[in-house]
C-alpha atoms as a PDB file:
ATOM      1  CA  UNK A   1     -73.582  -9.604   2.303  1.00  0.00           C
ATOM      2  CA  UNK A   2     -69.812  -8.434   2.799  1.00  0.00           C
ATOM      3  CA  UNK A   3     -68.822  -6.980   6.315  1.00  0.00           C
ATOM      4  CA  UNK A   4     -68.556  -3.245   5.800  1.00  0.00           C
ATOM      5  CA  UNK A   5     -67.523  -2.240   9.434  1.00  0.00           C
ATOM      6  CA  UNK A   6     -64.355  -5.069   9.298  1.00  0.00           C
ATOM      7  CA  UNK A   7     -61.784  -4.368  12.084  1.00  0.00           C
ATOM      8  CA  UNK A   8     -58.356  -4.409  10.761  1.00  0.00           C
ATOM      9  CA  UNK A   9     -55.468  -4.973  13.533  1.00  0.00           C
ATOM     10  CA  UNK A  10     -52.976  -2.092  14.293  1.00  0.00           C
ATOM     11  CA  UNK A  11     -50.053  -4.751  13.223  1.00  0.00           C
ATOM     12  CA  UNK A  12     -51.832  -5.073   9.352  1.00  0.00           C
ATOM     13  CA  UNK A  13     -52.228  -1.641   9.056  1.00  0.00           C
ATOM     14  CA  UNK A  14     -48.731  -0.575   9.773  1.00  0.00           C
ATOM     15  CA  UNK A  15     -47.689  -3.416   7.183  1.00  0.00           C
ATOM     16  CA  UNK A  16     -50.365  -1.692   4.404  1.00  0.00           C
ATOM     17  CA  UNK A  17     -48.624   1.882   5.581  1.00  0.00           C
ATOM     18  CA  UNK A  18     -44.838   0.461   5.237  1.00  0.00           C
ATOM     19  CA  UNK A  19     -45.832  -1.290   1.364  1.00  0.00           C
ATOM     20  CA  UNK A  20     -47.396   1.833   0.611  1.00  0.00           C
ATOM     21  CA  UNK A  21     -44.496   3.814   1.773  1.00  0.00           C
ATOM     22  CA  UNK A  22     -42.094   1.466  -0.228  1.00  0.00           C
ATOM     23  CA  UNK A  23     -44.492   2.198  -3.515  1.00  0.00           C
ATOM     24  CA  UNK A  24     -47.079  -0.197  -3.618  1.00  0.00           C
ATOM     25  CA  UNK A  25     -50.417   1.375  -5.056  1.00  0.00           C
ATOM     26  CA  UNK A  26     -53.479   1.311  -2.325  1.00  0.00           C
ATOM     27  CA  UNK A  27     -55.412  -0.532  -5.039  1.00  0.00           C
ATOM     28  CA  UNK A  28     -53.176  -3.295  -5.253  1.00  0.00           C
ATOM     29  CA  UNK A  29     -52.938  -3.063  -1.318  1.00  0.00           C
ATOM     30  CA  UNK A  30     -56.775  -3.096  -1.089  1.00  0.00           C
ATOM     31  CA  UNK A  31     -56.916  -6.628  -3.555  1.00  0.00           C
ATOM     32  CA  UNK A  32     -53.667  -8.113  -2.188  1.00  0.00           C
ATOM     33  CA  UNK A  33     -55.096  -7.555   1.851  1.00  0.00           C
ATOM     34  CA  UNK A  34     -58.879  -8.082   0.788  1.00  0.00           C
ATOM     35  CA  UNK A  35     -59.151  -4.217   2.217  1.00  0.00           C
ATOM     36  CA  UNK A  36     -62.750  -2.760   1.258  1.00  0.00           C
ATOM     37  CA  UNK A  37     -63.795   0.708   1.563  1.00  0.00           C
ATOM     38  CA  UNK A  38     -62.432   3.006  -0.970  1.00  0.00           C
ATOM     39  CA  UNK A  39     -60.843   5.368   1.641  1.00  0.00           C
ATOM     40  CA  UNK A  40     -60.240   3.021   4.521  1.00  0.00           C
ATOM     41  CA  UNK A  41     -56.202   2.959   3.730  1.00  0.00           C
ATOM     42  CA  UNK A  42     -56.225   6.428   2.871  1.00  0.00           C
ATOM     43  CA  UNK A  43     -57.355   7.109   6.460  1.00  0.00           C
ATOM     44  CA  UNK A  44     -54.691   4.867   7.469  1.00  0.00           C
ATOM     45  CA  UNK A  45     -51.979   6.711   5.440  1.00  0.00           C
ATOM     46  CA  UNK A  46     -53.189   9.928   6.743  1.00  0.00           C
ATOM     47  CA  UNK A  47     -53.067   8.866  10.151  1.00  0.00           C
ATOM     48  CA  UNK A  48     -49.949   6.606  10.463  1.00  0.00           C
ATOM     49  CA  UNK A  49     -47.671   6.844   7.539  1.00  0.00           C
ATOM     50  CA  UNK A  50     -44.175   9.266   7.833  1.00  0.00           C
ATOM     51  CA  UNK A  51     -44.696  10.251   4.355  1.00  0.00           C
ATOM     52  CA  UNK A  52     -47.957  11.585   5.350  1.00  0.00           C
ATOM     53  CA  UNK A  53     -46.966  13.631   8.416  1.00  0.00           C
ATOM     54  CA  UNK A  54     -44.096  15.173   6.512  1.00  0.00           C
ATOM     55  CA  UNK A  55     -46.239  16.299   3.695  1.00  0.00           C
ATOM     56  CA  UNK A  56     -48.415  17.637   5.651  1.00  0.00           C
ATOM     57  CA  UNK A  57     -45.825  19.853   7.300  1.00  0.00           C
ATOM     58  CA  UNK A  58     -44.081  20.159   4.102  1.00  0.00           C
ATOM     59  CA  UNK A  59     -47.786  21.946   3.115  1.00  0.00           C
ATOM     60  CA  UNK A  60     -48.056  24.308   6.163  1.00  0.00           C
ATOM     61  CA  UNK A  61     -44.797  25.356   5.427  1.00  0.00           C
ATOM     62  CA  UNK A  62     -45.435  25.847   2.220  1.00  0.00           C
ATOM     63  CA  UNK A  63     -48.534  27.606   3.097  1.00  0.00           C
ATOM     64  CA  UNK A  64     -46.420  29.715   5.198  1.00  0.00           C
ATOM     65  CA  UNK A  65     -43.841  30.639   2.511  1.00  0.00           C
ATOM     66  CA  UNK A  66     -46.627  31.361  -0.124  1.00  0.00           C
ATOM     67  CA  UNK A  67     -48.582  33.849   2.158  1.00  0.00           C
ATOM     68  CA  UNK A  68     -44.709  35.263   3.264  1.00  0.00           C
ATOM     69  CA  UNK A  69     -43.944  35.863  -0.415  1.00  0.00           C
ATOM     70  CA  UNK A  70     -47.441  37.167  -1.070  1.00  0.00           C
ATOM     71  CA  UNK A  71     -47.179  40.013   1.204  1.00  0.00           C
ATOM     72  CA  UNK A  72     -43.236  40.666   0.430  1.00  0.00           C
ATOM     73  CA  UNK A  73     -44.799  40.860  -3.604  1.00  0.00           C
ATOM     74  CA  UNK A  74     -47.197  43.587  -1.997  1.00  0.00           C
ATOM     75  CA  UNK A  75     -44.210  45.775  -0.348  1.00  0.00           C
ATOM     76  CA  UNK A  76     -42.254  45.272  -3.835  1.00  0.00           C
ATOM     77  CA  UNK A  77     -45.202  46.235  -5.829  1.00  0.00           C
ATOM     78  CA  UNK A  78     -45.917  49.395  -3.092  1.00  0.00           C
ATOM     79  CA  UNK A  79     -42.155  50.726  -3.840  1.00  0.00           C
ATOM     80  CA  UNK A  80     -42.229  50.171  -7.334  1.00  0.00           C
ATOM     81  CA  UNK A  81     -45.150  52.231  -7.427  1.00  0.00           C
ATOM     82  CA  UNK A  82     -43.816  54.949  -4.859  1.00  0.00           C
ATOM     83  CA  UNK A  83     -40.380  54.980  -7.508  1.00  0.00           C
ATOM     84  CA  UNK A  84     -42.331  55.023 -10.472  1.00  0.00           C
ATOM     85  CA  UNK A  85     -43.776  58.367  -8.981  1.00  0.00           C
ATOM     86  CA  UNK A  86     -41.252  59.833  -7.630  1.00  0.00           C
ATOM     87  CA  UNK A  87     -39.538  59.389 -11.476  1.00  0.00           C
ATOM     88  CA  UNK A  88     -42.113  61.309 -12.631  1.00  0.00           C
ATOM     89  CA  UNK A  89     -41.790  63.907 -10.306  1.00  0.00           C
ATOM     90  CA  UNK A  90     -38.281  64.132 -11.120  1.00  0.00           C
ATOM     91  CA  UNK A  91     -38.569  64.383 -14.734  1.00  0.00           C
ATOM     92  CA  UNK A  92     -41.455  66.868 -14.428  1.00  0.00           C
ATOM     93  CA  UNK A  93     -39.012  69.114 -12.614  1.00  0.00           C
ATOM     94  CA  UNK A  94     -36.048  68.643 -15.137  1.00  0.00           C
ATOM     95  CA  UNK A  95     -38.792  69.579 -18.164  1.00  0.00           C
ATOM     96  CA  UNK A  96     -39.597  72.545 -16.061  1.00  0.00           C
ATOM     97  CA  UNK A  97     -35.788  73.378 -15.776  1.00  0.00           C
ATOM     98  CA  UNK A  98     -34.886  73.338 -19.226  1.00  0.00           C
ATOM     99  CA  UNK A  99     -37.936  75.174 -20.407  1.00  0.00           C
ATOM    100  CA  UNK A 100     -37.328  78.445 -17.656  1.00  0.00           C
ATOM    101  CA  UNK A 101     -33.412  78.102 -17.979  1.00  0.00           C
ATOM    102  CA  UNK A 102     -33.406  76.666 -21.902  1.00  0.00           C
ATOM    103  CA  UNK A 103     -30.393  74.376 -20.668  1.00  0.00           C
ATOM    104  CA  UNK A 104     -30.125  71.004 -20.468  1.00  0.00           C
ATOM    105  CA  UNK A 105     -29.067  69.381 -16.893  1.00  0.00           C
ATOM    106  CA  UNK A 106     -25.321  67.257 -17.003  1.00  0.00           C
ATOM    107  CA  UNK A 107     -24.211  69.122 -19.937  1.00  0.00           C
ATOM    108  CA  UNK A 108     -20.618  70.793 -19.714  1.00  0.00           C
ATOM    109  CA  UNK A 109     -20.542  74.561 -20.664  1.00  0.00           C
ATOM    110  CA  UNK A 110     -18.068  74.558 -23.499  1.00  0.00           C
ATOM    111  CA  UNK A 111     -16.090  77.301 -22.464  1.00  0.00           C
ATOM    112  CA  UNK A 112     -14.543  75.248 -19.705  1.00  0.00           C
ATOM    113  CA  UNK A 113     -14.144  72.091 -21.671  1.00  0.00           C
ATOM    114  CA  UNK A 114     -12.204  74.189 -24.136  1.00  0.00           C
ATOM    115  CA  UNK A 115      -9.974  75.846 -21.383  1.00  0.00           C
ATOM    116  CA  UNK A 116      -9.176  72.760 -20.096  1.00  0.00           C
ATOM    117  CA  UNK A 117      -7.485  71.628 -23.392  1.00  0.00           C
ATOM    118  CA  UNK A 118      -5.928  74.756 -23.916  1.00  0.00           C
ATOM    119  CA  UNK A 119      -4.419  74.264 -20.774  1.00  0.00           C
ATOM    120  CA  UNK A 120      -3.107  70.854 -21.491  1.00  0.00           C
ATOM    121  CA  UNK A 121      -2.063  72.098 -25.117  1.00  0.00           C
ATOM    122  CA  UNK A 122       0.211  75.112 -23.477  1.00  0.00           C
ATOM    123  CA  UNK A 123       1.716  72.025 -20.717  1.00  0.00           C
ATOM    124  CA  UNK A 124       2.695  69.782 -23.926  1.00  0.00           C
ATOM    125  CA  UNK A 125       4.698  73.007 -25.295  1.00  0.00           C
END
């Protein structure tokens, strides 16, 4: 019956890591080093390899940045909604403008559009 509870020195492991780290899969790791356990140099990845530390904090940043964005998307989605009503507002009031007043807002009066050129006319002469 194989040894399940095998003690693997801290020297081996850190040569497992450093292949791993260099690309070598952990199931050609586990045949090449006689390694059993299905996790055993996971646990050793996870617990000394610099790849592993880094993506970890490479996670929790990310983590970080996700939940940051999350709640900026909230504040973006609050204003759009706050400027999507205030539009309305607006454009409720301009309807209510041109029906009382039966004009329509930004429109020049003709009258001084048409003194203006006869002004510019009598300069020319």
């Amino acid at each position: 019956m194989p040894d399940n509870n095998k003690h693997y020195t801290e020297a081996l492991k850190l040569k497992v890591i450093r292949e791993f780290e260099d690309g070598a899969s952990i199931s050609h790791l586990r045949r090449k080093y006689g390694i059993g356990g299905n996790s055993t140099i996971q646990k050793w990845i996870n617990k000394y390899s610099h790849k592993a530390q880094k993506t970890s904090k490479i996670k929790t940043d990310n983590q970080e940045e996700v939940r940051r964005l999350k709640e900026r998307i909230a504040q973006l989605e609050k204003a759009v909604l706050n400027l999507t009503v205030e539009k309305l507002v607006l454009e409720s009031t301009l309807e209510v403008y041109e029906e009382e007043y039966g004009a329509r807002l930004g429109q020049k009066k003709e009258r001084r559009s048409s003194r203006r050129r006869s002004r510019k006319e009598r300069e020319r002469k």
